[in-house]
C-alpha atoms as a PDB file:
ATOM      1  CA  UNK A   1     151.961  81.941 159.633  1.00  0.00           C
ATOM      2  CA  UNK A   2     148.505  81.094 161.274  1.00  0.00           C
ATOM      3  CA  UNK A   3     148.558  77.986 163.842  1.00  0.00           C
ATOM      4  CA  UNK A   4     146.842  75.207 162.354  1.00  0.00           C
ATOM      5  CA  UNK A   5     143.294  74.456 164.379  1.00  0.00           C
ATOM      6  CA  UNK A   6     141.902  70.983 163.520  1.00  0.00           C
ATOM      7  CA  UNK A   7     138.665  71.843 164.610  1.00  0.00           C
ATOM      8  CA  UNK A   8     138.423  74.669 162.182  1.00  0.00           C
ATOM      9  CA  UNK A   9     136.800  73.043 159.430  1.00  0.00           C
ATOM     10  CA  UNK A  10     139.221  75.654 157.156  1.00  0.00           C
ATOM     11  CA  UNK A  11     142.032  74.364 157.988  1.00  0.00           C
ATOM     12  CA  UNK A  12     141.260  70.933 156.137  1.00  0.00           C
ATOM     13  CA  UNK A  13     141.761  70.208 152.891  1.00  0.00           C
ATOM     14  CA  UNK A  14     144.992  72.759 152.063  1.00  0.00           C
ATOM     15  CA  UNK A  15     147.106  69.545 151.669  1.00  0.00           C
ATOM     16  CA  UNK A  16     148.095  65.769 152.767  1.00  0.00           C
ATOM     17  CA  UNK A  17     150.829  67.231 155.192  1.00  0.00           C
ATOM     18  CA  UNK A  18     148.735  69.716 156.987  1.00  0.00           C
ATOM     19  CA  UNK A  19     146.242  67.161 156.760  1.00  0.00           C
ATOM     20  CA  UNK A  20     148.352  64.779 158.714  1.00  0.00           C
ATOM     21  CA  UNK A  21     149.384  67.635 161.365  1.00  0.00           C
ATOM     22  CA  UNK A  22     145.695  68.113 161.961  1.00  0.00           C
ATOM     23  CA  UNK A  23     145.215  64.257 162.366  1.00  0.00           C
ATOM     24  CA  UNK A  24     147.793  63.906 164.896  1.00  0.00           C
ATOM     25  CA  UNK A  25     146.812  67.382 166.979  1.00  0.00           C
ATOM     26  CA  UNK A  26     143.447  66.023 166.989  1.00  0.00           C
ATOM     27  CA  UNK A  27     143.950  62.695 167.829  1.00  0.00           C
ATOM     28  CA  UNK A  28     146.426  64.120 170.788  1.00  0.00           C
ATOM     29  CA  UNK A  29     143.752  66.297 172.074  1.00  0.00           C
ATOM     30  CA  UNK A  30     141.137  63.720 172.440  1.00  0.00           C
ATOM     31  CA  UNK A  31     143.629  61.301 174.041  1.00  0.00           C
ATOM     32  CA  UNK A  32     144.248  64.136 176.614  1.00  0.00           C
ATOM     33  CA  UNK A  33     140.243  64.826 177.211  1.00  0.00           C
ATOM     34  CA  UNK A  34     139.950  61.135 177.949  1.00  0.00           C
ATOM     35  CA  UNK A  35     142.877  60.628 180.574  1.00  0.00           C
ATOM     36  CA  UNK A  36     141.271  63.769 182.121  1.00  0.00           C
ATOM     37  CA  UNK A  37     137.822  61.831 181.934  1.00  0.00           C
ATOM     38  CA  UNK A  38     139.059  58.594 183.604  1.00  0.00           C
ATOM     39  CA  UNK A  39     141.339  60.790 186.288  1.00  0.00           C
ATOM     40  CA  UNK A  40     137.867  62.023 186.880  1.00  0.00           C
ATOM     41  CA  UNK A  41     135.905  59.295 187.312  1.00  0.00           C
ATOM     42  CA  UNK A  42     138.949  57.697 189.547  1.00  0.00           C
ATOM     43  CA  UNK A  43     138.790  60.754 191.645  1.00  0.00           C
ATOM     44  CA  UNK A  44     134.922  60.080 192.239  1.00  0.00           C
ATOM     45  CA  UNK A  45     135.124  56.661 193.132  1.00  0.00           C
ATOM     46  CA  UNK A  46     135.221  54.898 196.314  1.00  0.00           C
ATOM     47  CA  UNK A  47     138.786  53.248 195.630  1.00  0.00           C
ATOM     48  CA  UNK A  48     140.852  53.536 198.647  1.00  0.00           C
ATOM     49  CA  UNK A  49     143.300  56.567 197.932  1.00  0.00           C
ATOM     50  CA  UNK A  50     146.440  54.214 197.333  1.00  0.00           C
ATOM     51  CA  UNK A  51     144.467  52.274 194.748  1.00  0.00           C
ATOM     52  CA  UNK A  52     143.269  55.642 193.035  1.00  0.00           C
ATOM     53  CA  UNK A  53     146.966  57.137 193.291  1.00  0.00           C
ATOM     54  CA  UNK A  54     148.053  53.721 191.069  1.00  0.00           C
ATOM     55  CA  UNK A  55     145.384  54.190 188.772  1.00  0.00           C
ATOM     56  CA  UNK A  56     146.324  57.936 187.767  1.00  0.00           C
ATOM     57  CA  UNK A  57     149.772  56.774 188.094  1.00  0.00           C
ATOM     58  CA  UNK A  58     149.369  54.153 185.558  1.00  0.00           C
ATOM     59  CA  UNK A  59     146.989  56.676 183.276  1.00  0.00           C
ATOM     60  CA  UNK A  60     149.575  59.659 183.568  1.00  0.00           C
ATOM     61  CA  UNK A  61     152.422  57.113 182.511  1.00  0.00           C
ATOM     62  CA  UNK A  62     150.848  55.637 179.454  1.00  0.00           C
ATOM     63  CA  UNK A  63     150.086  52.238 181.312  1.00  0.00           C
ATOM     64  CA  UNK A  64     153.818  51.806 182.428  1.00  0.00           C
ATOM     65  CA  UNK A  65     154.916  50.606 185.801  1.00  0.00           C
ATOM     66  CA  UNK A  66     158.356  51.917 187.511  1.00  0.00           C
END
């Protein structure tokens, strides 16, 4: 069976269920593309390193502290 793309505008449609797969590998993938955006930008910035190692901490852990 062919793995399920959601941006392949074919893929859309078949059914609610595949539907829903597509929903959630989409909205995955674009929650993924922004941690790697704001690791990014954290990176760049002139935080001092123990402040920037918190903040990707905190982004890499869903916002959690341990």
């Amino acid at each position: 069976m062919k793995q399920l793309n959601w941006r392949n505008p074919d893929d859309w449609g078949k059914s609610p269920l595949t539907d829903r797969a597509l929903q959630q590998n989409q909205a995955r993938d674009e929650a993924l593309e922004q941690a790697g955006e704001q690791i990014t930008n954290i990176i760049k910035s002139d935080l001092p390193q123990s402040e920037k190692e918190s903040a990707v901490w905190n982004i890499l852990n869903g916002g959690k502290n341990e």
